[in-house]
C-alpha atoms as a PDB file:
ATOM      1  CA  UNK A   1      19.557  16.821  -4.317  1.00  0.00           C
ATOM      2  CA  UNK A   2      20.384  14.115  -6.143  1.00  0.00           C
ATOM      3  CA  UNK A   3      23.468  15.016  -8.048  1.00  0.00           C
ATOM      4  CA  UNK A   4      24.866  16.915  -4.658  1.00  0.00           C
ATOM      5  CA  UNK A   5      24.331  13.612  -3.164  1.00  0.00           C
ATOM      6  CA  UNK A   6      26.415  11.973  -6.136  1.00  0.00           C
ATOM      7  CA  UNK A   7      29.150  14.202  -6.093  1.00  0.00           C
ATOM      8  CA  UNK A   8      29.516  13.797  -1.948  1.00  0.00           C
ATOM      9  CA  UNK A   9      29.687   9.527  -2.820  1.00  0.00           C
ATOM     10  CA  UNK A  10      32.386  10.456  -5.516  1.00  0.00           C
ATOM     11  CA  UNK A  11      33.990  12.402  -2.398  1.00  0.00           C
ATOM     12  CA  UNK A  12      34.104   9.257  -0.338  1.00  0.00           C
ATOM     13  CA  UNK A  13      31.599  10.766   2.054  1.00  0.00           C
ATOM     14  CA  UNK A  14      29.836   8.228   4.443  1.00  0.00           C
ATOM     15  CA  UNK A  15      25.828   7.460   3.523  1.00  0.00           C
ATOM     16  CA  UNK A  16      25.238   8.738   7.445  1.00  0.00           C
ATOM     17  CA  UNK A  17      27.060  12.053   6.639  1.00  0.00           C
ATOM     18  CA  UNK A  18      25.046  12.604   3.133  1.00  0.00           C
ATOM     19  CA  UNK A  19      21.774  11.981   4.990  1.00  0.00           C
ATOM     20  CA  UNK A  20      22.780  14.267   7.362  1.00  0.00           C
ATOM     21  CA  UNK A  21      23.363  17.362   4.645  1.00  0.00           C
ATOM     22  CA  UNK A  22      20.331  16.286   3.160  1.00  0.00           C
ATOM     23  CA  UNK A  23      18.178  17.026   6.064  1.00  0.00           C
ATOM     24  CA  UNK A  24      19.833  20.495   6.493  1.00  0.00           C
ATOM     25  CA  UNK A  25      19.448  21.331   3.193  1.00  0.00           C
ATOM     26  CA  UNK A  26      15.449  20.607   3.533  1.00  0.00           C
ATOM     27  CA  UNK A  27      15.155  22.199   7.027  1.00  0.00           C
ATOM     28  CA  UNK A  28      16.867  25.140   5.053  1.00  0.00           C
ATOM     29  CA  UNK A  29      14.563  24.785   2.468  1.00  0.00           C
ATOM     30  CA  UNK A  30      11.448  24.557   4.599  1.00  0.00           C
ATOM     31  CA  UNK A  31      12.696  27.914   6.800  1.00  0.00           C
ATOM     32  CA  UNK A  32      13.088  29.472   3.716  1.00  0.00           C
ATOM     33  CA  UNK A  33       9.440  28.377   2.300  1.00  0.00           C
ATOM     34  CA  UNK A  34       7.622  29.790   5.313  1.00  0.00           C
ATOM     35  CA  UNK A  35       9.340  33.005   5.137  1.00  0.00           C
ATOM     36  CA  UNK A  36       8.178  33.213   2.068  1.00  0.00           C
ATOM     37  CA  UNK A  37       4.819  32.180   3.034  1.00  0.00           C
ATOM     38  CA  UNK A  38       5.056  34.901   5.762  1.00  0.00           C
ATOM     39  CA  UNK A  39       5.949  37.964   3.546  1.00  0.00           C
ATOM     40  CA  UNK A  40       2.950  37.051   1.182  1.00  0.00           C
ATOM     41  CA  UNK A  41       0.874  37.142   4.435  1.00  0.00           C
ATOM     42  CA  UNK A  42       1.730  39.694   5.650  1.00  0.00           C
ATOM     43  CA  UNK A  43       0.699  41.616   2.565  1.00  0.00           C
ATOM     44  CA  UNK A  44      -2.242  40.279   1.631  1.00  0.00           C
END
């Protein structure tokens, strides 16, 4: 997260707009957990 975060500064993104990916990228990350989580489940 960190070095996408430095690259989008090096792009001349705004720190509003790089917070903003950021929490995508961990609400993607979190949907993708509890799929995960849910498969497992749903075998066990």
């Amino acid at each position: 997260m960190a070095v996408f975060a430095a690259d989008l500064r090096e792009q001349g993104v705004a720190e509003d707009e790089i917070g903003h990916q950021a929490g995508l990228f961990m609400r993607a990350v979190q949907m993708e957990l509890e799929l995960v989580f849910a498969a497992e489940e749903a075998l066990a």
